[in-house]
Protein backbone atom coordinates (compact mmCIF):
# COMPACT_ATOMS: atom_id res chain seq x y z
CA UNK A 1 9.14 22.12 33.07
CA UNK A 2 9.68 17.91 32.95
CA UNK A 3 13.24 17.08 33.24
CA UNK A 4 14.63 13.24 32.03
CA UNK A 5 17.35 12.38 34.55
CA UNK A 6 19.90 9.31 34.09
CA UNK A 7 22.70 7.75 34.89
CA UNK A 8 25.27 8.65 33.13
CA UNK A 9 26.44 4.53 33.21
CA UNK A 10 22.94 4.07 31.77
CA UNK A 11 23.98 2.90 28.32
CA UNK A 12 20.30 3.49 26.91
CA UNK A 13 19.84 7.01 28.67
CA UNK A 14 20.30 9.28 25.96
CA UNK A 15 17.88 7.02 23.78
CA UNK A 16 15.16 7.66 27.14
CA UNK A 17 15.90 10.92 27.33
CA UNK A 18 15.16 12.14 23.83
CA UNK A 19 11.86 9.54 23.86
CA UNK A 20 10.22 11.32 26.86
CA UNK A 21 11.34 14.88 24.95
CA UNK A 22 10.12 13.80 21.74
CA UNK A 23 6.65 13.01 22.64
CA UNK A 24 6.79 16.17 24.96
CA UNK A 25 6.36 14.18 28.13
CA UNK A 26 9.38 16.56 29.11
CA UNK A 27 11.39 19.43 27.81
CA UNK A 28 15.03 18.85 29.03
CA UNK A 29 17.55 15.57 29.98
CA UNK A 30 20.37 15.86 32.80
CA UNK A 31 22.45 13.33 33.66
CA UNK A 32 22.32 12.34 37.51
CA UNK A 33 24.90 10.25 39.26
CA UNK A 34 22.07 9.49 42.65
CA UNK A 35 19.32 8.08 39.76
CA UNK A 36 20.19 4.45 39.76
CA UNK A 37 21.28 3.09 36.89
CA UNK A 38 18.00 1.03 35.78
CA UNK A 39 16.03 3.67 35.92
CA UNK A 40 14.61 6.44 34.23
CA UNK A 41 13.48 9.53 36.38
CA UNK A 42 10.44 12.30 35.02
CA UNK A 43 11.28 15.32 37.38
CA UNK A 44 7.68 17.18 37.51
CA UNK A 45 6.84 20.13 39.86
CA UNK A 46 5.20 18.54 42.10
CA UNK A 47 7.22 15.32 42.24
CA UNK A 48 9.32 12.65 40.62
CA UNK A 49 8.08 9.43 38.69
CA UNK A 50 10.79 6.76 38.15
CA UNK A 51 10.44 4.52 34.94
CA UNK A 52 12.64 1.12 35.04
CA UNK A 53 14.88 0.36 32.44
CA UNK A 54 14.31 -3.50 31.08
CA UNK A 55 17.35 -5.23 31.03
CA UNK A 56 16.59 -8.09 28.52
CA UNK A 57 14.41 -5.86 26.01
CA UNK A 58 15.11 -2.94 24.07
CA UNK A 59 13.90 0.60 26.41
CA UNK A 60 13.13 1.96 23.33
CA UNK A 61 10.19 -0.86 22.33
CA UNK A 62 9.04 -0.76 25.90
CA UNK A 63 8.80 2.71 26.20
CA UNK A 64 6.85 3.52 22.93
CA UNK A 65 4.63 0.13 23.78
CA UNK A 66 3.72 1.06 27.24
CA UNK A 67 4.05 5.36 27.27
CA UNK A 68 1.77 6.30 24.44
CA UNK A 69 -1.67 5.00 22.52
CA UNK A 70 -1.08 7.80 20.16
CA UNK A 71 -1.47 6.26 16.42
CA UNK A 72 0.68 8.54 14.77
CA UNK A 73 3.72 7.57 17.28
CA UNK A 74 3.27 4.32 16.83
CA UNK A 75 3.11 3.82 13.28
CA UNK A 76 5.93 6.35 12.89
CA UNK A 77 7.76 3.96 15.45
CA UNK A 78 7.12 0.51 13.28
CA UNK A 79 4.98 -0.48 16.07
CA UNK A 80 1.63 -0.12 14.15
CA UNK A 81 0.72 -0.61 10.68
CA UNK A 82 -1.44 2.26 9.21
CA UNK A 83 -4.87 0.08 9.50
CA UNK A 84 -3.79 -0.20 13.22
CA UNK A 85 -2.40 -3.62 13.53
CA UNK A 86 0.37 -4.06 15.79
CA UNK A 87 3.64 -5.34 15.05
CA UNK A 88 5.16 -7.51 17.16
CA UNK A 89 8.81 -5.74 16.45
CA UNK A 90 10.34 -3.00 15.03
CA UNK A 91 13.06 -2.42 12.95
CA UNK A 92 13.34 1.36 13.27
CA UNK A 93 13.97 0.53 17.05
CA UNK A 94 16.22 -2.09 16.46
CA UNK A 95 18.32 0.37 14.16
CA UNK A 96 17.79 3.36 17.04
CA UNK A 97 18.89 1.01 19.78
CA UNK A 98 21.54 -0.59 18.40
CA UNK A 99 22.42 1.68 15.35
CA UNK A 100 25.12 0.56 12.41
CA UNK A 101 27.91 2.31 11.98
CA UNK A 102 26.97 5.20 9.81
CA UNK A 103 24.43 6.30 12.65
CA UNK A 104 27.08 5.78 15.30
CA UNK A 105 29.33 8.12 13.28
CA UNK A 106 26.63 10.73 12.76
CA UNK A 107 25.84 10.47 16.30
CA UNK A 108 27.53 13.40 18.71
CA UNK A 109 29.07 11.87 21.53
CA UNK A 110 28.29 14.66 24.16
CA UNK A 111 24.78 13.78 26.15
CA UNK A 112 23.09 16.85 25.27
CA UNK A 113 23.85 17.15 21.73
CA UNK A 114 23.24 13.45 21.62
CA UNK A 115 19.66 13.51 23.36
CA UNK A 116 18.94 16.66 20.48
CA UNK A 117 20.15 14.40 17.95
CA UNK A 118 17.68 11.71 18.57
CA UNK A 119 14.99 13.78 19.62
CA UNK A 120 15.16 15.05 16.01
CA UNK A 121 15.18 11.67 14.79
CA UNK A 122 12.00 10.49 16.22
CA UNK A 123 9.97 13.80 15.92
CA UNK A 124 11.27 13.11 12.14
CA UNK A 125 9.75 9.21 12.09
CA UNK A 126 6.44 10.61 14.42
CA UNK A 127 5.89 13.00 11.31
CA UNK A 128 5.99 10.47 8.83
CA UNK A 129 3.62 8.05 10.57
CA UNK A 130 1.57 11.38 10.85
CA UNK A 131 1.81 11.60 7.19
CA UNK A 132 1.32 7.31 6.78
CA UNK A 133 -1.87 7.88 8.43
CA UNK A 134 -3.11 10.93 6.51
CA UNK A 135 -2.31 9.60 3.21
CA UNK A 136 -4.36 6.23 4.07
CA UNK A 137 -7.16 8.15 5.34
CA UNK A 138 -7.49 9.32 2.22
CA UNK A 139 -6.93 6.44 -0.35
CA UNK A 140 -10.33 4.84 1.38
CA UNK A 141 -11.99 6.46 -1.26
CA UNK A 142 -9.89 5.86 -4.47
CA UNK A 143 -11.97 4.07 -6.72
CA UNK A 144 -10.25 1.44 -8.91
CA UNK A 145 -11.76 1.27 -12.69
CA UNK A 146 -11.56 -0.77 -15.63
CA UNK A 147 -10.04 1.23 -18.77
CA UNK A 148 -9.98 -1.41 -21.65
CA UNK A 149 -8.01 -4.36 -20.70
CA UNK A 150 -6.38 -2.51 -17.49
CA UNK A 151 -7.89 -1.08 -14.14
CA UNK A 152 -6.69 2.23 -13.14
CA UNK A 153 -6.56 4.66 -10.46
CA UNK A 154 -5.54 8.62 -9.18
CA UNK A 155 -3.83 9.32 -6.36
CA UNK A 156 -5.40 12.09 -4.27
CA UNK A 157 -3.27 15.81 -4.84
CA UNK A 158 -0.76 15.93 -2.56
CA UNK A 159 -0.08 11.99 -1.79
CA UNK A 160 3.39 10.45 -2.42
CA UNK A 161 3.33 8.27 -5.04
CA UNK A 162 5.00 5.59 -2.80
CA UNK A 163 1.55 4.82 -2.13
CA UNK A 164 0.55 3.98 -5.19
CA UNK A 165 1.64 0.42 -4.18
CA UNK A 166 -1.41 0.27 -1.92
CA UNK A 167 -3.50 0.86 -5.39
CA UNK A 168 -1.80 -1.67 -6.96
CA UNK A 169 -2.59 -4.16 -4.08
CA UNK A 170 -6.40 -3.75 -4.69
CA UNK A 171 -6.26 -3.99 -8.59
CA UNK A 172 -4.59 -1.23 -9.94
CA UNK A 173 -2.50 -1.61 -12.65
CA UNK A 174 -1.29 1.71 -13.44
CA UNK A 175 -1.50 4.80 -11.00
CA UNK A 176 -0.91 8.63 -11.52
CA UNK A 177 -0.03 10.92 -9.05
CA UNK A 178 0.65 14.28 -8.52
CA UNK A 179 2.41 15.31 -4.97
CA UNK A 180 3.74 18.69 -5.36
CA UNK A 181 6.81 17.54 -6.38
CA UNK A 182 5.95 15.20 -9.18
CA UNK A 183 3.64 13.83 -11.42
CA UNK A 184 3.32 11.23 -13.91
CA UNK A 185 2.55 7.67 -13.56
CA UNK A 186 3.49 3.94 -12.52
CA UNK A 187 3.14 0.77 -14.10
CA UNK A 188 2.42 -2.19 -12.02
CA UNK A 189 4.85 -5.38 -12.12
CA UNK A 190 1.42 -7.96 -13.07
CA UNK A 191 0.84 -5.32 -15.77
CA UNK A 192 4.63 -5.33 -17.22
CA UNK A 193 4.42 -9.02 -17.15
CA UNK A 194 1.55 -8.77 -19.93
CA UNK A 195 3.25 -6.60 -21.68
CA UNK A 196 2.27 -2.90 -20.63
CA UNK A 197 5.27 -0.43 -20.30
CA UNK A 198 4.98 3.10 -19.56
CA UNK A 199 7.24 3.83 -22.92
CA UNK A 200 4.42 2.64 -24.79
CA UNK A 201 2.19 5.70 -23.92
CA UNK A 202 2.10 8.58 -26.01
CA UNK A 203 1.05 12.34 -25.98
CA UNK A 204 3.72 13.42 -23.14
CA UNK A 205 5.64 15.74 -23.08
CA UNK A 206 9.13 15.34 -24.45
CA UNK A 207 11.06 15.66 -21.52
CA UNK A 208 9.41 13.75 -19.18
CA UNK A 209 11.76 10.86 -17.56
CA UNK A 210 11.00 7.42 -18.96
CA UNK A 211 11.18 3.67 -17.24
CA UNK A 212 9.31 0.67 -18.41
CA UNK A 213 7.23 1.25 -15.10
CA UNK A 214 7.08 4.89 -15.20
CA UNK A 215 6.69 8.10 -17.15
CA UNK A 216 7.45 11.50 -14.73
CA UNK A 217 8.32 14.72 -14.13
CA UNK A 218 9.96 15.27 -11.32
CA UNK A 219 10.82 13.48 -8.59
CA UNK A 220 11.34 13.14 -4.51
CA UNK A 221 15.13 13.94 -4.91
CA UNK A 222 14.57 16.35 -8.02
CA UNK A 223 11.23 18.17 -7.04
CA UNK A 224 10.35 20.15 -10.36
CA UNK A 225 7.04 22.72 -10.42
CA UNK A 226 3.51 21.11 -11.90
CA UNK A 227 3.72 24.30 -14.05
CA UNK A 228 6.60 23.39 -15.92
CA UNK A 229 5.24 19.92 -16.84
CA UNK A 230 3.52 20.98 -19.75
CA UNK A 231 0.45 18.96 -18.40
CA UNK A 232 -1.99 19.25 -15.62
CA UNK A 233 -3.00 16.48 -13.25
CA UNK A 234 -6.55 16.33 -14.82
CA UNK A 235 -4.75 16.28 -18.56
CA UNK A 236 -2.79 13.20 -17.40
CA UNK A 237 -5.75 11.27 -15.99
CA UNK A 238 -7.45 11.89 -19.41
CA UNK A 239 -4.23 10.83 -21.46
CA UNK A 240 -3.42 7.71 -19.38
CA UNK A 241 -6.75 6.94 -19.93
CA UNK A 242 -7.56 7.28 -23.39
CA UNK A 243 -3.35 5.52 -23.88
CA UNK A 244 -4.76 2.14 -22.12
CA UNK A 245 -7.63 2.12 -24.27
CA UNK A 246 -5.61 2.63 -27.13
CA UNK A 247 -2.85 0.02 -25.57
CA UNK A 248 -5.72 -2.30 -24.90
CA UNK A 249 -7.22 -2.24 -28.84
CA UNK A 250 -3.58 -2.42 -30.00
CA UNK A 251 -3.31 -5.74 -28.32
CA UNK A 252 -6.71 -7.58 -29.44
CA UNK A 253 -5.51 -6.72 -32.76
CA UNK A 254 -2.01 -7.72 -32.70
C-alpha cells in the first residue's frame, strides 16, 4: 500500500495528498514532520520517491501536467479539451488551489477528512471528463440535415443535452435529446434570431415545460421517467421534424 507523506507546514499537502489518492498512485496520506516541507513523498514497499513542490506554480497544475497522460484526467482537470488540445491553464485548478469562500467553508479542516474531501472532488471532475470524452466519441457520427428552412439533429440516447451546443456549432439549429432524465428539444440562438421559437411547435404534450429555446420534460435537477412523457424519443424526432417543415411553409407564405 502507497502512502502520501507531508509536511504538515506544507500549505498545498492536503491538495497532493488527495491527487496521488485520486488517481490511485496511493491509497492513504500521513502527515510527516522529517519530509521537508517542499516536498511530496510516495512511500512504496520497496522504497520512497520524493516529488518537489513548485514554489511559484500551482502543485496542483504541475502534478496533473507532469503525473498522468491519461485523457480522461486531464480533460476532467481543464487541462485538455475533449478533441485533445491542451490548455494552457485551468480554472478548476485555480478554484481547487486557491478555492473561494464557499469551498473553504465546505472544506473540513482536519488533514484526513480534508485529503477525503478532495479526493472526492477530483474522482468527481475525472468522471465527468470520463463522461466529456464518451459523449464526444459519440457525436462523431451525428449527422446534421436540412428539414425545410432549418438543419436538424438527434442526440445519441443517453447524452446530456448540454451537448447539444456542439450540434449547434456545426449547423444545427434545433436538437432533441433524450438522456434518461429528459427529453425534448433546443432551439438555437441564430435560429431564434429568424424567428423560430420552440412555443411555436405543436403536437406535445400538454405539460411539457415551455421556453422560446426549448420544449421538455424533465430536466437535470427534476429528472422525470421517458414513460411518463407521453412521447417516445423516435415520436419526437418525427414531430420536430414534420413542425419545421410546417414552421418553414408557414414562413414563405407569411
Amino acid at each position: 500500500m502507497n502512502i502520501v507523506a507531508v509536511n504538515p507546514l506544507a500549505s498545498q499537502g492536503a491538495i497532493a495528498a488527495a491527487w496521488f489518492i485520486a488517481i490511485n498512485q496511493a491509497q492513504n496520506a500521513m502527515q510527516d514532520a522529517t519530509v521537508p516541507i517542499n516536498e511530496i513523498h510516495i512511500i512504496e514497499s520497496d522504497g520512497t520517491q520524493a516529488v518537489e513542490i513548485p514554489r511559484d506554480r500551482p502543485l496542483l497544475f504541475e502534478l496533473a501536467r507532469s503525473h498522468t497522460n491519461s485523457q480522461e484526467i486531464l480533460v476532467g482537470m481543464g487541462l485538455s479539451y475533449a478533441d485533445g488540445t491542451r490548455s494552457k491553464w485551468s480554472n478548476i485548478i485555480g478554484e481547487l488551489t486557491t478555492p473561494k469562500v464557499s469551498l473553504q467553508a465546505m472544506t473540513p479542516s482536519r488533514f484526513d477528512q480534508r485529503v477525503a474531501f478532495l479526493v472526492d472532488i477530483i474522482r468527481g471532475l475525472i468522471k465527468q471528463g470520463d463522461g466529456l470524452l464518451e459523449a464526444t466519441r459519440r457525436l462523431k457520427g451525428v449527422r446534421v440535415r436540412q428539414v425545410g428552412d432549418f438543419n436538424l439533429a438527434h442526440l445519441p440516447e443517453k447524452v446530456d443535452k448540454v451537448f447539444s451546443g456542439q450540434l449547434m456549432k456545426i449547423g444545427a439549429d434545433v436538437v432533441t435529446y433524450a438522456n434518461g432524465e429528459a427529453i425534448g428539444f433546443k432551439v438555437s440562438k441564430e435560429a431564434q434570431a429568424r424567428g423560430l421559437s420552440a412555443r411555436h411547435f405543436e403536437g406535445f404534450p400538454s405539460h411539457w415545460h415551455d421556453e422560446v429555446f426549448s420544449l421538455s420534460h424533465g430536466s437535470k435537477k427534476a429528472p422525470r421517467p421517458i414513460g411518463e412523457a407521453g412521447m417516445s424519443c423516435g415520436e419526437l424526432r418525427q414531430r420536430v421534424a414534420s413542425e419545421l417543415e410546417r414552421l418553414s411553409e408557414s414562413q414563405e407564405a407569411a
